[in-house]
N, C-alpha and C. Protein backbone atom coordinates (compact mmCIF):
# COMPACT_ATOMS: atom_id res chain seq x y z
N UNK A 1 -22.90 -1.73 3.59
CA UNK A 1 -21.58 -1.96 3.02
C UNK A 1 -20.56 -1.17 3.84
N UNK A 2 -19.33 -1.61 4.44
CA UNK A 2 -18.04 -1.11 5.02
C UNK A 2 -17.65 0.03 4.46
N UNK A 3 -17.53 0.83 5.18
CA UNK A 3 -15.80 2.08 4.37
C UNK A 3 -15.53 1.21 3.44
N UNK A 4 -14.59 0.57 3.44
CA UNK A 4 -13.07 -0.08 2.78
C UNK A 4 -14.16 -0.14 1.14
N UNK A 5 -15.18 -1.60 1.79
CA UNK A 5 -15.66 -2.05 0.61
C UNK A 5 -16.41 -0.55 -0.43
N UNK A 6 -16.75 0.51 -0.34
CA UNK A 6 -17.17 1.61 -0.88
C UNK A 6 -15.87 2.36 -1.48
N UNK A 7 -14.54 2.47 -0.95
CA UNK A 7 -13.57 2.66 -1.41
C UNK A 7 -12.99 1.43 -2.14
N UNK A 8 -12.92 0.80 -2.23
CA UNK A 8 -12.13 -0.15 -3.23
C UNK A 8 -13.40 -0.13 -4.53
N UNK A 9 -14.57 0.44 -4.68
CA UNK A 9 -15.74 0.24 -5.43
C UNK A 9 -15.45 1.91 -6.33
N UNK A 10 -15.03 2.38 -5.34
CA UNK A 10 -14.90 3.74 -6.35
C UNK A 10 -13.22 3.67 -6.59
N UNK A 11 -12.43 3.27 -6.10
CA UNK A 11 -11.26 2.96 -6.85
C UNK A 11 -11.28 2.38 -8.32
N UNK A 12 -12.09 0.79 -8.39
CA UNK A 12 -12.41 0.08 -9.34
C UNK A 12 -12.75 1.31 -10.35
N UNK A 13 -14.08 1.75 -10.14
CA UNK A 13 -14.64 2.76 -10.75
C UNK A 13 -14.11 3.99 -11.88
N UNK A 14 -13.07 4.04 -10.90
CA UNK A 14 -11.86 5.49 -11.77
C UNK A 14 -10.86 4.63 -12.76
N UNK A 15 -10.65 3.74 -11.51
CA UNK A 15 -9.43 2.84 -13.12
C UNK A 15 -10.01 2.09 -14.52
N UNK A 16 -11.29 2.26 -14.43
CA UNK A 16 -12.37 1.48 -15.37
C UNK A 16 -12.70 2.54 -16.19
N UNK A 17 -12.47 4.07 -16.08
CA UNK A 17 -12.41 4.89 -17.08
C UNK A 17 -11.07 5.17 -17.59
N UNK A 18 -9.82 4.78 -16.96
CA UNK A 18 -8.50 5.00 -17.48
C UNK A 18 -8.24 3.93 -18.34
N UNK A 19 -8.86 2.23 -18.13
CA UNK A 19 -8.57 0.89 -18.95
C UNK A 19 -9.49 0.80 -19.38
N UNK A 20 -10.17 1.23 -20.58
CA UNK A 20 -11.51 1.15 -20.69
C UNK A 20 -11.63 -0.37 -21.35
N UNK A 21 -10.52 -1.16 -22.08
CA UNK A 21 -10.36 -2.69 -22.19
C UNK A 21 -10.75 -2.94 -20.87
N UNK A 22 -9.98 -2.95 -19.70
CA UNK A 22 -10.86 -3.44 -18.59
C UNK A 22 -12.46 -3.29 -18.39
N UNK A 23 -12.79 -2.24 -18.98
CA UNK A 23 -14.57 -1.80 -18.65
C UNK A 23 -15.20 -2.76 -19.79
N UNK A 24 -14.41 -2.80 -20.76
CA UNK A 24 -15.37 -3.50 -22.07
C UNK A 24 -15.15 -5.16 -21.41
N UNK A 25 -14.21 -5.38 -20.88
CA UNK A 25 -13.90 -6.99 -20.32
C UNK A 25 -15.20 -7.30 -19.08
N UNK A 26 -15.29 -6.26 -18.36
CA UNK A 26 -16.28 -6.21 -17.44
C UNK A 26 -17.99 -6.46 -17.81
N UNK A 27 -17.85 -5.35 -18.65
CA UNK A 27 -19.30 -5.44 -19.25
C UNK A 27 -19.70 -6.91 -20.30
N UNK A 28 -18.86 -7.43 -20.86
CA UNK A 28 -18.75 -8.23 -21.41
C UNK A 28 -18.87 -9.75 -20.94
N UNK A 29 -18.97 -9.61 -19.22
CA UNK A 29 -19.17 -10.41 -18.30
C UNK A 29 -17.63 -11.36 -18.74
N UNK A 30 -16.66 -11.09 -19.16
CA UNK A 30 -15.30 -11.83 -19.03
C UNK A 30 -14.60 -12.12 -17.72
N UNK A 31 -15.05 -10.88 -17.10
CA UNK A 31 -14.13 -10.71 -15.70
C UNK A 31 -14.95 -10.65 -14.72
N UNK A 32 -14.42 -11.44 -13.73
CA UNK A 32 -15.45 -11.29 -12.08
C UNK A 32 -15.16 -9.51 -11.75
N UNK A 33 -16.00 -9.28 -10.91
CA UNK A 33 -15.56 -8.10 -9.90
C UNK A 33 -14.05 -8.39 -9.50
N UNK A 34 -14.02 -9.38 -8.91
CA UNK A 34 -13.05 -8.91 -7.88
C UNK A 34 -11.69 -9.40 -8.88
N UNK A 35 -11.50 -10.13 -10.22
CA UNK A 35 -10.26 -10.21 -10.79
C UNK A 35 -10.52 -9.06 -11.37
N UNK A 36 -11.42 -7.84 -11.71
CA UNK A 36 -11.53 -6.98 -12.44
C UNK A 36 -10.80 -5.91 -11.37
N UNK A 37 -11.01 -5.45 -10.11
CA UNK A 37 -10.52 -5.03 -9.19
C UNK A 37 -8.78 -5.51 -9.07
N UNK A 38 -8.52 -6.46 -8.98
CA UNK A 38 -6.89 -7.15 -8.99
C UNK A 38 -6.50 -6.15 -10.37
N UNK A 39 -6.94 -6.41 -11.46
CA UNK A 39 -6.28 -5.99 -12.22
C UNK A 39 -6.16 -4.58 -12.62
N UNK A 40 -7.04 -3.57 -11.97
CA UNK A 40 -6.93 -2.45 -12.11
C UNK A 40 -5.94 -2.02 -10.95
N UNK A 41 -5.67 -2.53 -9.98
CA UNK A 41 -4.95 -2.42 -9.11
C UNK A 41 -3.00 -2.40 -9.50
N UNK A 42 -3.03 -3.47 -10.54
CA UNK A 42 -1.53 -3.69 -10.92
C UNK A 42 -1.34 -3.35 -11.86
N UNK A 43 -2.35 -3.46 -12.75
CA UNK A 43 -1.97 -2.82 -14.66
C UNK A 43 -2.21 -1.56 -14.90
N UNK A 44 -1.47 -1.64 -16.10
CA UNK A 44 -1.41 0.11 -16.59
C UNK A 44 -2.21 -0.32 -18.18
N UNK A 45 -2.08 0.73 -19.06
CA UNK A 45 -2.58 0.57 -20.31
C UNK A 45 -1.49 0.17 -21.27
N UNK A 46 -0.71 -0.36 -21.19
CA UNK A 46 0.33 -1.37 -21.91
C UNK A 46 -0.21 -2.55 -21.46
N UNK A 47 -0.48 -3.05 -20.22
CA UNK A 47 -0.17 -4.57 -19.75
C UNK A 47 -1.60 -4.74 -19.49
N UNK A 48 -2.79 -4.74 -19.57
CA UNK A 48 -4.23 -4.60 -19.48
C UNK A 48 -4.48 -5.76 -20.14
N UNK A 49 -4.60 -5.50 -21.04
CA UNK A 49 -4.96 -6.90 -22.12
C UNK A 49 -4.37 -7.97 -21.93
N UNK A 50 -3.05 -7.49 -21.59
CA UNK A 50 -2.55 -9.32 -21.50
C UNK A 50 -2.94 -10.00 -20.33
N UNK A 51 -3.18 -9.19 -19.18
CA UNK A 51 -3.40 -9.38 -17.67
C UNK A 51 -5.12 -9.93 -17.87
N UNK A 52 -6.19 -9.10 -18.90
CA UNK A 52 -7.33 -9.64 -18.78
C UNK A 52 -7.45 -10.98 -19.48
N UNK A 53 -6.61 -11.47 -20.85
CA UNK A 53 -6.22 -13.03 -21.41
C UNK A 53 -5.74 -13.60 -20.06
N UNK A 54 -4.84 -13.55 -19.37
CA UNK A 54 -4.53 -14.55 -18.47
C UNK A 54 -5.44 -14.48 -17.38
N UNK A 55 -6.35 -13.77 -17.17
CA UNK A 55 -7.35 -13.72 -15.58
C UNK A 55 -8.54 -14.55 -15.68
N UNK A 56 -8.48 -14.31 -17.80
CA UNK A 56 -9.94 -15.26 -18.18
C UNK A 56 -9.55 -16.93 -17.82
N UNK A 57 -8.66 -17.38 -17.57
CA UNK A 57 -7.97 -18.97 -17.93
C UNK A 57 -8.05 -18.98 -16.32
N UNK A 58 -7.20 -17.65 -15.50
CA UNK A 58 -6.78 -18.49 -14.04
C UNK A 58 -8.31 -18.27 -12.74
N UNK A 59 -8.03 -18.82 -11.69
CA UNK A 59 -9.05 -18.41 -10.68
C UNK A 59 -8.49 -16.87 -10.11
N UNK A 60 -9.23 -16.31 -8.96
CA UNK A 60 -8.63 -15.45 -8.52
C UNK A 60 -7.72 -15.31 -7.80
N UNK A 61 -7.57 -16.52 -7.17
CA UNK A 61 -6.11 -16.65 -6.15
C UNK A 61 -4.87 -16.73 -6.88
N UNK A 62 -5.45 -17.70 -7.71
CA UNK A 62 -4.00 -17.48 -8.87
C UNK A 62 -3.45 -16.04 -9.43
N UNK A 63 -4.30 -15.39 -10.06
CA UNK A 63 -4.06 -13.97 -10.31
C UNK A 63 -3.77 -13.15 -9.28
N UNK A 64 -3.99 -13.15 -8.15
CA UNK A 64 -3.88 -12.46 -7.04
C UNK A 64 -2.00 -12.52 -6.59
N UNK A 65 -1.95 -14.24 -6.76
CA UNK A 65 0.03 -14.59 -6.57
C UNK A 65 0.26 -14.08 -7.75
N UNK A 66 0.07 -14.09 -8.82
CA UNK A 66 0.92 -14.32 -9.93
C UNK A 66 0.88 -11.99 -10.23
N UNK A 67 -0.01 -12.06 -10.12
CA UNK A 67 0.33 -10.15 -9.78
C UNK A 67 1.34 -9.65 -9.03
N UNK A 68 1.15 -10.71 -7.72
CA UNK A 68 1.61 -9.52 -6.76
C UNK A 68 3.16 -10.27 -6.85
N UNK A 69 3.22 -11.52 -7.38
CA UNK A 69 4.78 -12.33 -7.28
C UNK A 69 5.53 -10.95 -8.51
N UNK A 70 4.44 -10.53 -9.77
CA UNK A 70 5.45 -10.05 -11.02
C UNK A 70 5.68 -8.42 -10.50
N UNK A 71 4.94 -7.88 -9.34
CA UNK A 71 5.13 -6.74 -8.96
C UNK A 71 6.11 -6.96 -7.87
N UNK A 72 6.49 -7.72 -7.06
CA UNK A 72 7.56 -8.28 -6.12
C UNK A 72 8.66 -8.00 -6.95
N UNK A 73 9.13 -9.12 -7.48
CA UNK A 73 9.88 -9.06 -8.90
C UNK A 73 10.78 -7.91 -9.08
N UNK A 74 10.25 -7.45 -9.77
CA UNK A 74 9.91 -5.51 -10.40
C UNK A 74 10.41 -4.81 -9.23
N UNK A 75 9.70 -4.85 -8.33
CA UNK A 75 10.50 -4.19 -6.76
C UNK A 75 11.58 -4.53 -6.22
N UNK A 76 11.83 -5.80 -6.18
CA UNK A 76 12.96 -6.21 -5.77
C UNK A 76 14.38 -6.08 -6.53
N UNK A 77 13.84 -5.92 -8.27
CA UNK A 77 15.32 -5.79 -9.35
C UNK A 77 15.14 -4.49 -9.05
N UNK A 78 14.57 -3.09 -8.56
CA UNK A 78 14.56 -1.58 -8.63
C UNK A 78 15.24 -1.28 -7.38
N UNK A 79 15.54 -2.39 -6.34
CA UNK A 79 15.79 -2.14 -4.24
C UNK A 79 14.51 -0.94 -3.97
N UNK A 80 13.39 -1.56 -4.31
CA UNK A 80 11.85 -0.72 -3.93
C UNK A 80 10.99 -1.09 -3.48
N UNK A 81 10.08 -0.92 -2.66
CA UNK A 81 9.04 -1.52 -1.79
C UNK A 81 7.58 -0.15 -2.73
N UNK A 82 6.40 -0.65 -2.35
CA UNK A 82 5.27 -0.25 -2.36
C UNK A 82 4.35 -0.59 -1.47
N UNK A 83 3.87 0.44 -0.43
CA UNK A 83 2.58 -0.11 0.35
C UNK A 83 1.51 0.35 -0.22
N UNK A 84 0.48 0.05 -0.23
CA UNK A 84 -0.99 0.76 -0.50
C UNK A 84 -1.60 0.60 1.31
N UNK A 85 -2.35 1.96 1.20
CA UNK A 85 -2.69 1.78 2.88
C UNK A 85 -3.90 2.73 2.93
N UNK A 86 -4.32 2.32 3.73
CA UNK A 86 -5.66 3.13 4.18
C UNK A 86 -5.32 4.75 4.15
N UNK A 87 -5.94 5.51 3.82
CA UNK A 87 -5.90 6.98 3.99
C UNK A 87 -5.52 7.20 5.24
N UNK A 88 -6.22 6.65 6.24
CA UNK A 88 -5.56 7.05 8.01
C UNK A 88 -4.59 6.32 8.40
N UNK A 89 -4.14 5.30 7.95
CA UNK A 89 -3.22 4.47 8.33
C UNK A 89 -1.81 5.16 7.43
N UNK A 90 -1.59 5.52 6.29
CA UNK A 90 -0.98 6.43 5.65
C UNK A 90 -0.56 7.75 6.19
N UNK A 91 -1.51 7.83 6.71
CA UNK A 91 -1.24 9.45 7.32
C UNK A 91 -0.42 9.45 8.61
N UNK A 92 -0.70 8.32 9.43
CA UNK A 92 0.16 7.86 10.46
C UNK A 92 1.47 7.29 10.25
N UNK A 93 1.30 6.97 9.14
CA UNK A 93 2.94 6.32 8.57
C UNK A 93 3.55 7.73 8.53
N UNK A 94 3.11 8.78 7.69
CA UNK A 94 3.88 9.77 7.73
C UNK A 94 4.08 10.52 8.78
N UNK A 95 3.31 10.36 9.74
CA UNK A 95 3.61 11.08 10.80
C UNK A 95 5.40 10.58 11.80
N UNK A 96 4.62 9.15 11.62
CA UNK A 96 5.61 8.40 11.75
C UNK A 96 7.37 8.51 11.46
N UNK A 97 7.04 8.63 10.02
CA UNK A 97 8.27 9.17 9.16
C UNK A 97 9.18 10.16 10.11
N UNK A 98 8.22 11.19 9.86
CA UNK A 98 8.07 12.40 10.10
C UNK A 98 9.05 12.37 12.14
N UNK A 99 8.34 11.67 12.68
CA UNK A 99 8.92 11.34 14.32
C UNK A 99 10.60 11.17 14.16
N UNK A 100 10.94 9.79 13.04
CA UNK A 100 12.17 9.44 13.14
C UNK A 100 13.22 10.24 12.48
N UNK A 101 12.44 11.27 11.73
CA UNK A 101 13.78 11.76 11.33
C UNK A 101 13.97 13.21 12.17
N UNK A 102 13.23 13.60 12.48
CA UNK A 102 13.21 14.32 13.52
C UNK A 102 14.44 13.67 14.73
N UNK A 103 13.78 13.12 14.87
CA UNK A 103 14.60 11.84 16.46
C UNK A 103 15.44 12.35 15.40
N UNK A 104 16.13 11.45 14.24
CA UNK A 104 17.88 11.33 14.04
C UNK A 104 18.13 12.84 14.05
N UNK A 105 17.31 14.09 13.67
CA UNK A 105 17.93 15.35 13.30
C UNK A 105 18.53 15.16 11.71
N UNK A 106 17.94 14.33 11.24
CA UNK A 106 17.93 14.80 9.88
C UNK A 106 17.61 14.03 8.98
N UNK A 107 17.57 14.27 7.46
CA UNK A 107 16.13 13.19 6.50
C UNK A 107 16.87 12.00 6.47
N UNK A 108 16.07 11.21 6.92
CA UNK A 108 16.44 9.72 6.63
C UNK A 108 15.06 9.08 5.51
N UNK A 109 15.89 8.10 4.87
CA UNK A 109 15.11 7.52 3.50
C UNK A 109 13.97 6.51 4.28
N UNK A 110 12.80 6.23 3.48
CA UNK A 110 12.08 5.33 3.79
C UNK A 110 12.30 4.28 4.72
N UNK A 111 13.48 3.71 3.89
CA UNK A 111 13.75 2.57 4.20
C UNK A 111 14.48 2.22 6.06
N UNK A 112 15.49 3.98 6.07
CA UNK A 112 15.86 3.94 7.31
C UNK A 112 14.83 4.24 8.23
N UNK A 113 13.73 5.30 8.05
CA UNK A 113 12.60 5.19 9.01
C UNK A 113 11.91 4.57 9.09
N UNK A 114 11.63 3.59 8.75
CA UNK A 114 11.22 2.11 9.25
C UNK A 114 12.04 1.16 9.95
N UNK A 115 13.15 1.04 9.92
CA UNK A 115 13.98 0.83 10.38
C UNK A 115 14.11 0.98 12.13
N UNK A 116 13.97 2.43 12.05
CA UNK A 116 14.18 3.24 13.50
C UNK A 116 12.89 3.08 13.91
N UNK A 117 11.29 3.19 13.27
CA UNK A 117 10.30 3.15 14.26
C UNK A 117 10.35 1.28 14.49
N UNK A 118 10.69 0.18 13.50
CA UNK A 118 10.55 -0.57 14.28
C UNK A 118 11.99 -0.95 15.47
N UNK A 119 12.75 -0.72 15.50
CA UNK A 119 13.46 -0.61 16.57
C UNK A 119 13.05 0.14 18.00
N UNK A 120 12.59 1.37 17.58
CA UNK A 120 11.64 1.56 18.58
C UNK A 120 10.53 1.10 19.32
N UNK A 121 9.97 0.54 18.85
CA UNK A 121 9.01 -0.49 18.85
C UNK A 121 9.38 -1.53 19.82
N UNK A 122 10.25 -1.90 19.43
CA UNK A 122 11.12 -3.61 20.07
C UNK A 122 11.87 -3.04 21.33
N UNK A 123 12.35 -1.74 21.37
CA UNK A 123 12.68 -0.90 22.30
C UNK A 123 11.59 -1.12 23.36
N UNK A 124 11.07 -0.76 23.34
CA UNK A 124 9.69 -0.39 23.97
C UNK A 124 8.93 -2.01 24.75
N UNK A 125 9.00 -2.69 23.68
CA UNK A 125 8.15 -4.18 23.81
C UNK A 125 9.16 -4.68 24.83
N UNK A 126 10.80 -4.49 24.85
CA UNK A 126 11.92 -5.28 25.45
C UNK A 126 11.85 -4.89 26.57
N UNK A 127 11.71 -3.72 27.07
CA UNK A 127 11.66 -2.87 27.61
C UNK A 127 10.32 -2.87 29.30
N UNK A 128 9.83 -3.62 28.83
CA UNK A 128 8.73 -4.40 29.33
C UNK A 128 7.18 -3.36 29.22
N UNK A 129 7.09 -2.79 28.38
CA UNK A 129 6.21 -1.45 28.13
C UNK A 129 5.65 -2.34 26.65
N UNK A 130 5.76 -3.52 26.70
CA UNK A 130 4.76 -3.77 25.55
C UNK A 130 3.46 -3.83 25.09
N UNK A 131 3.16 -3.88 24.22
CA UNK A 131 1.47 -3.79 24.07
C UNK A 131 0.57 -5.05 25.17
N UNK A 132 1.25 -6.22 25.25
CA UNK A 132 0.51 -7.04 26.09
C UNK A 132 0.36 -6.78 27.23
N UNK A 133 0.84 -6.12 27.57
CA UNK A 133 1.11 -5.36 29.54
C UNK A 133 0.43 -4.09 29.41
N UNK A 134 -0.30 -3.86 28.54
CA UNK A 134 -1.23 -2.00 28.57
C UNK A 134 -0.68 -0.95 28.12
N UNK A 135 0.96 -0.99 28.29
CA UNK A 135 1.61 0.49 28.37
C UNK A 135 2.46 0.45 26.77
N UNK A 136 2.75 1.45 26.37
CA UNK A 136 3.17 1.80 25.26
C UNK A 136 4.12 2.55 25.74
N UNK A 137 4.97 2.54 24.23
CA UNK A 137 6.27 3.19 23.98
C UNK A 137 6.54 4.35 24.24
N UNK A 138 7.11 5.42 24.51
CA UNK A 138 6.89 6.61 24.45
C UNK A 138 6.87 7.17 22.96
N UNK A 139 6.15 7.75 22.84
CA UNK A 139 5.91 8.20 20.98
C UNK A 139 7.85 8.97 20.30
N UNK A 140 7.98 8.84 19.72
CA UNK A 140 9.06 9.23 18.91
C UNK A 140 8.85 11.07 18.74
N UNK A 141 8.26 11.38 18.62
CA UNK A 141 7.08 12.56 18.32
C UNK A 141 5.45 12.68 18.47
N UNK A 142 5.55 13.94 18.53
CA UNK A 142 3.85 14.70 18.81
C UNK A 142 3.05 14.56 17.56
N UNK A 143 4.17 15.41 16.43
CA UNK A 143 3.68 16.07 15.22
C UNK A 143 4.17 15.92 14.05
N UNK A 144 4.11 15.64 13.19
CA UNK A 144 4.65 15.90 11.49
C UNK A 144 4.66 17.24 11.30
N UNK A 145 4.94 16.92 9.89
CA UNK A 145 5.37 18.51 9.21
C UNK A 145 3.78 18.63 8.50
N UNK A 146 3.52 20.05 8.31
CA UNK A 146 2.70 20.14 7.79
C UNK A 146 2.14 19.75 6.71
N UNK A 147 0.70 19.39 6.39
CA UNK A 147 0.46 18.11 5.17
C UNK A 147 0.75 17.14 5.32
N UNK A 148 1.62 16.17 6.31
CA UNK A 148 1.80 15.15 5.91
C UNK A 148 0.09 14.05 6.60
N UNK A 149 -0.81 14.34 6.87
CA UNK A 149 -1.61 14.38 7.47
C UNK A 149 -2.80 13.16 6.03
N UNK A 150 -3.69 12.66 6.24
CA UNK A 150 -4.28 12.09 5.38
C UNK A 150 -4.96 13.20 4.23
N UNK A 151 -4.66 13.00 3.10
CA UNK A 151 -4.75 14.15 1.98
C UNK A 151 -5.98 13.62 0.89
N UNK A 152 -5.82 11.97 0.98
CA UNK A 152 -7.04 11.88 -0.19
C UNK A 152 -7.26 10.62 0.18
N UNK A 153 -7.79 9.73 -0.71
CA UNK A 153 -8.26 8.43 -0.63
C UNK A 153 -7.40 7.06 0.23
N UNK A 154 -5.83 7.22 -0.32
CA UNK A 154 -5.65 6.09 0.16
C UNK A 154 -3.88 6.86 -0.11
N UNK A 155 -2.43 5.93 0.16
CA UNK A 155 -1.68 6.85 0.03
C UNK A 155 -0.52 5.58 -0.42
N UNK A 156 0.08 6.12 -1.29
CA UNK A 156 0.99 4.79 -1.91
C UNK A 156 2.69 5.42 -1.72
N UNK A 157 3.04 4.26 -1.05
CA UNK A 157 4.73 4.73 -0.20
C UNK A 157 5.28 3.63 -1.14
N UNK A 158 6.37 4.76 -1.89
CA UNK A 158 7.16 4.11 -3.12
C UNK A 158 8.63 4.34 -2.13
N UNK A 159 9.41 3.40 -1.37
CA UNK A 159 10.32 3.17 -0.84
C UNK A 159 11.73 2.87 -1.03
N UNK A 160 13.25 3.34 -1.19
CA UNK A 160 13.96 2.56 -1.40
C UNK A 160 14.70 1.92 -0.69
N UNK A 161 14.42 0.77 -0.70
CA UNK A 161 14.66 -0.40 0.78
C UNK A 161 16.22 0.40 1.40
N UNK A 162 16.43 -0.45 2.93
CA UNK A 162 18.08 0.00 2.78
C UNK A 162 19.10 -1.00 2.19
């Protein structure tokens, strides 16, 4: 079995003692694995039950749009983004972060450091230093601030767009 797939198994795992309606839906053979997984992923213990009634009726693709369309939604009336990302891929985002506001000389919001690394980026690609030709960008930065480094399982960037 993969990394990923062993982490998304002990993810399932922890949110199945916080929804324990989800664990009784599980055991109960109501819910596949993987709509049981979707839904520990988006629900809390208010919206559980209603999310496991509608997962019993739809397939999983359906639940999969219809989650991630009502969490879109929700993000988009707040001007908020959410990534979920790999623990190392997270940790590089912050490093990341961490490069551009440095570069500007001072804190810029989510939304603007993304902004600036992908401009940098396109900098770089325009530039004729793109990834298809071997050579890369010059890095923005070496280092982050301390901690910002991969800290636990996986790392969730609550954003406010610009």
């Amino acid at each position: 079995m993969c990394v990923r797939a062993v982490e998304q198994r002990a993810a399932l795992e922890r949110k199945l003692y916080e929804l324990p309606a989800l664990r009784q839906a599980m055991q109960e053979r109501r819910l596949s694995y993987e709509k049981a997984r979707l839904i520990a992923r988006y629900a809390d213990e208010e919206s559980v039950e209603g999310w496991i009634e509608r997962a019993e009726r739809m397939t999983c693709i359906d639940l999969r749009r219809q989650l991630q369309g009502d969490e879109e939604a929700q993000m988009s009336a707040r001007g908020e983004f959410e990534v979920w990302l790999p623990r190392r891929v997270g940790g590089l985002l912050a490093l990341a972060f961490a490069a551009a506001r440095r570069d500007a000389g001072r804190w810029l919001s989510p939304g603007e450091c993304l902004v600036r690394i992908a401009a940098h980026h396109l900098h770089g690609v325009h530039m004729g230093s793109g990834c298809g030709e071997g050579a890369r960008p010059a890095p923005l930065a070496a280092r982050g601030p301390p901690g910002s480094g991969p800290a636990g399982r996986g790392r969730l960037l609550n954003a406010r767009a610009c």
